[in-house]
N, C-alpha and C. Protein backbone atom coordinates (compact mmCIF):
# COMPACT_ATOMS: atom_id res chain seq x y z
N UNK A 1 46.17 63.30 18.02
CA UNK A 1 46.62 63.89 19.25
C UNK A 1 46.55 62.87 20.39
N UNK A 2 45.51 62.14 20.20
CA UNK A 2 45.68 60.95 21.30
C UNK A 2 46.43 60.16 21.40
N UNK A 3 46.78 59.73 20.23
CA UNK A 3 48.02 58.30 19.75
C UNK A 3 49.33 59.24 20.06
N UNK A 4 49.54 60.20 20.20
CA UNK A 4 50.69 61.11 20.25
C UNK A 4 50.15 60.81 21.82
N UNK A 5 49.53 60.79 22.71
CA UNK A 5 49.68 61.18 24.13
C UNK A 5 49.71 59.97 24.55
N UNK A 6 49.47 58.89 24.11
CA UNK A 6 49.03 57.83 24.47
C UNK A 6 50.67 57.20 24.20
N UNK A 7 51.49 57.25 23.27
CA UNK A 7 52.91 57.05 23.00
C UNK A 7 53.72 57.77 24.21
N UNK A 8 53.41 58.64 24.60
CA UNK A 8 53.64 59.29 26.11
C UNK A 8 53.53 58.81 27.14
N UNK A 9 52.14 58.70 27.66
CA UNK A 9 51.91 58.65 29.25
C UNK A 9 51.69 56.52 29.36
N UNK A 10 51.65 55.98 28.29
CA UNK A 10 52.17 54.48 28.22
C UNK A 10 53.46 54.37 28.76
N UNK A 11 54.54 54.67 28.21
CA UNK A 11 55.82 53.99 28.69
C UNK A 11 56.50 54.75 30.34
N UNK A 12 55.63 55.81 30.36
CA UNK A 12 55.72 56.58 31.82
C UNK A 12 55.26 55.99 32.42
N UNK A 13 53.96 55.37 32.94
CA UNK A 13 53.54 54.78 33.49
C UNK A 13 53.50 53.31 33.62
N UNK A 14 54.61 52.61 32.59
CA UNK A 14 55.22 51.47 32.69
C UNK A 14 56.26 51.30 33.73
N UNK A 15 57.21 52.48 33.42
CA UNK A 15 58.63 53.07 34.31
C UNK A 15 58.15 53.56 36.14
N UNK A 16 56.58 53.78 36.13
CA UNK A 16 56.24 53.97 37.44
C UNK A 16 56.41 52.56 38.08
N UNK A 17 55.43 51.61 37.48
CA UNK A 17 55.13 50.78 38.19
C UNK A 17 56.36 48.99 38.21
N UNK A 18 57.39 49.39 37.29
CA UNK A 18 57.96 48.37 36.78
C UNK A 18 59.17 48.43 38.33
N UNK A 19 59.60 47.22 38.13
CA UNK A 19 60.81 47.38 39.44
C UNK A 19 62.01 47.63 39.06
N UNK A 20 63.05 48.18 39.84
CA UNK A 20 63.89 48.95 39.77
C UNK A 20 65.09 48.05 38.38
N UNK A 21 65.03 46.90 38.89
CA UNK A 21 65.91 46.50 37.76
C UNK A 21 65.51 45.98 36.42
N UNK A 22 64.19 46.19 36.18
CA UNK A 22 63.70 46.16 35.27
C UNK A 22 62.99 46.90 34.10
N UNK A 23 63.19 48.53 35.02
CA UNK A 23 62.67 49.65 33.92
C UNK A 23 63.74 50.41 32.76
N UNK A 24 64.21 49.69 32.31
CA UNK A 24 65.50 49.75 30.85
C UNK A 24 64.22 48.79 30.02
N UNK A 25 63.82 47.74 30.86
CA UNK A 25 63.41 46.58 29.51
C UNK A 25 62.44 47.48 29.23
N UNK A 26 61.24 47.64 30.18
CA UNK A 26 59.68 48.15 30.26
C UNK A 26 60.36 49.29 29.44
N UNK A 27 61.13 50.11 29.41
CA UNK A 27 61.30 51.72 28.87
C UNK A 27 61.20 51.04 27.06
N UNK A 28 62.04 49.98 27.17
CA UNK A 28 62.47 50.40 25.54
C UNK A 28 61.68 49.31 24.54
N UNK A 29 61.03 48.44 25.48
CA UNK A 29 60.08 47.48 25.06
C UNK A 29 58.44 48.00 24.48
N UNK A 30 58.52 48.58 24.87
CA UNK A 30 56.98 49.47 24.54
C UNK A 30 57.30 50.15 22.84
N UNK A 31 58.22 50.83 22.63
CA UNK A 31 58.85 51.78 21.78
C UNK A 31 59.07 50.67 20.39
N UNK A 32 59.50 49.59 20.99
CA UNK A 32 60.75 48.57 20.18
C UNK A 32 59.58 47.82 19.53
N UNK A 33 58.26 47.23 20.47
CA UNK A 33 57.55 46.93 19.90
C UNK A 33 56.98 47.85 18.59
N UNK A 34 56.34 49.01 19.14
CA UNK A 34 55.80 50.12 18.08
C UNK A 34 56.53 49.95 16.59
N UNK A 35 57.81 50.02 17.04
CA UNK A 35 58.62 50.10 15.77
C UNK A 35 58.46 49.24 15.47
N UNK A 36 58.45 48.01 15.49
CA UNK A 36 58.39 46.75 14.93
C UNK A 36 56.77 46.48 14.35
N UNK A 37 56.11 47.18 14.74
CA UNK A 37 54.44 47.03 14.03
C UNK A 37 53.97 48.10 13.42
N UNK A 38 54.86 49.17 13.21
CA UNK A 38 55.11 49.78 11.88
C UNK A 38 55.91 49.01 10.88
N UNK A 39 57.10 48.90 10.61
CA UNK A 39 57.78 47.94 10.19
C UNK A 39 57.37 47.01 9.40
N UNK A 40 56.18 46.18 10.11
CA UNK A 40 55.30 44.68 9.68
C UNK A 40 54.49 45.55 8.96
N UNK A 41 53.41 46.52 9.50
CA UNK A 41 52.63 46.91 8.59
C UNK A 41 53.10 47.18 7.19
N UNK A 42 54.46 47.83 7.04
CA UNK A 42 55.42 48.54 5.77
C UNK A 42 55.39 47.36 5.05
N UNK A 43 55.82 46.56 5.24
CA UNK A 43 56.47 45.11 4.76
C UNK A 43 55.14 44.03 4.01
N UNK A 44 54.29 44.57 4.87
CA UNK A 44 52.74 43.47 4.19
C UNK A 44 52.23 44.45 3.52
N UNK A 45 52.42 46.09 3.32
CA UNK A 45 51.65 46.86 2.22
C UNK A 45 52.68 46.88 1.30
N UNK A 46 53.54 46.41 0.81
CA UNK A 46 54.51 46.47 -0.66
C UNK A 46 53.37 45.52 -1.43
N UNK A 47 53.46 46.12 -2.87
CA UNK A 47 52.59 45.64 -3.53
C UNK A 47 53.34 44.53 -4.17
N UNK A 48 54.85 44.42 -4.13
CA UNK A 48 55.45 43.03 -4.40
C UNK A 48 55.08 41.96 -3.82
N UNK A 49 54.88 42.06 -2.52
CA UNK A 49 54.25 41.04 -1.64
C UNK A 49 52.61 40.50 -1.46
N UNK A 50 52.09 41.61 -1.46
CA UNK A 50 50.72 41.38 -1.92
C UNK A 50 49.73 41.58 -3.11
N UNK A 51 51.04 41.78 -4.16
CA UNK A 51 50.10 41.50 -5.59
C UNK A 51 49.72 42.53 -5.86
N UNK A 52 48.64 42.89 -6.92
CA UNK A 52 47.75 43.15 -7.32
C UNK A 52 46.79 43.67 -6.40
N UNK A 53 45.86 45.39 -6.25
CA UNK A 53 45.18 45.63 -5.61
C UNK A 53 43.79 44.69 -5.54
N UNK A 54 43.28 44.03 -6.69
CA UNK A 54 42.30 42.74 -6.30
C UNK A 54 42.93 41.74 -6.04
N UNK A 55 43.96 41.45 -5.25
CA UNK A 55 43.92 40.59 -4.87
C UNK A 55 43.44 40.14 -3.42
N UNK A 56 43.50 39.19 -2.64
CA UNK A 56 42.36 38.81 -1.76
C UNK A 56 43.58 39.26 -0.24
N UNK A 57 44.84 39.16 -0.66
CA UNK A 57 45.96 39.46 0.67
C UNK A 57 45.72 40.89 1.52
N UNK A 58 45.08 41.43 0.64
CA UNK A 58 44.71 43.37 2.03
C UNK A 58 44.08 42.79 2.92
N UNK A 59 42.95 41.58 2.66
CA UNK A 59 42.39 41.00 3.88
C UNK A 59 43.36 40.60 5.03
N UNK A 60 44.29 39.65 4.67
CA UNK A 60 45.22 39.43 5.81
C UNK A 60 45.75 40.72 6.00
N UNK A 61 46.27 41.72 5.65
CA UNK A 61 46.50 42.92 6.58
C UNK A 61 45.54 43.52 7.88
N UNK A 62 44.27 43.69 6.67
CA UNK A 62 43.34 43.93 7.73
C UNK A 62 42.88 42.98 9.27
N UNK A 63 43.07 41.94 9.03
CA UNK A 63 42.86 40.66 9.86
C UNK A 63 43.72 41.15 11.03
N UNK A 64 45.13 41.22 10.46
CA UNK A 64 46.30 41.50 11.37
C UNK A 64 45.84 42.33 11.88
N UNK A 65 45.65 43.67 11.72
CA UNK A 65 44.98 44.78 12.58
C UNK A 65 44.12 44.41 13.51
N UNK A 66 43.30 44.28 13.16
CA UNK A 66 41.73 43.80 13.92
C UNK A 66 42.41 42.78 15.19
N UNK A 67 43.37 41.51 14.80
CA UNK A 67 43.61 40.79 15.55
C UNK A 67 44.74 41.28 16.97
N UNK A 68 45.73 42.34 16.45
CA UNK A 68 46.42 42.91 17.80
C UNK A 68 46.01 43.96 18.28
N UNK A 69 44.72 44.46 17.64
CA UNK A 69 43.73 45.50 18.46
C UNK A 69 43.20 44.34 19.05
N UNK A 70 42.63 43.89 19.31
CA UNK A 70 42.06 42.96 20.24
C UNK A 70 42.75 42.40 21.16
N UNK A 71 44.00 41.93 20.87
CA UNK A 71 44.91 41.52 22.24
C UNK A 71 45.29 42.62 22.83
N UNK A 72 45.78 43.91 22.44
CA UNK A 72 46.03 44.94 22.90
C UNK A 72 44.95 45.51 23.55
N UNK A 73 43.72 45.39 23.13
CA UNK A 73 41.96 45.70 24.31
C UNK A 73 42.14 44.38 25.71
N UNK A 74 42.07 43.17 25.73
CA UNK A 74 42.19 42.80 26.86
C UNK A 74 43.50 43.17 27.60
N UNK A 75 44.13 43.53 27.60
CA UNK A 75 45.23 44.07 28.73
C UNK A 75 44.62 45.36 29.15
């Protein structure tokens, strides 16, 4: 319910504060990203790509996570 509200009152409050000729980018940039880091996530969990469940590559998924939660915490 949060990630559902939070997909909400994010790109609203991008469109508040963004300037007039620039809230098209801020609107669809927020969204475009999302989709695109679903997408990546889809693409690094095919087991064509990462093998075998022992194999050592879920780590780099997990890494990835951990690492744009963290850039996404300092902003």
């Amino acid at each position: 319910m949060c990630e559902g509200m939070a997909m909400q009152l994010g790109p609203m409050y991008l469109l508040e504060i963004a300037p007039f000729n620039l809230k098209g980018a801020f609107g669809t940039a927020c969204q475009l990203f999302c989709t695109i880091g679903i997408f990546t996530g889809s693409v690094f969990g095919l087991r064509e790509i990462l093998g075998k469940i022992d194999s050592q590559m879920y780590y780099v998924v997990i890494f990835l996570s951990i690492i744009s939660r963290l850039i996404r915490k300092k902003d």
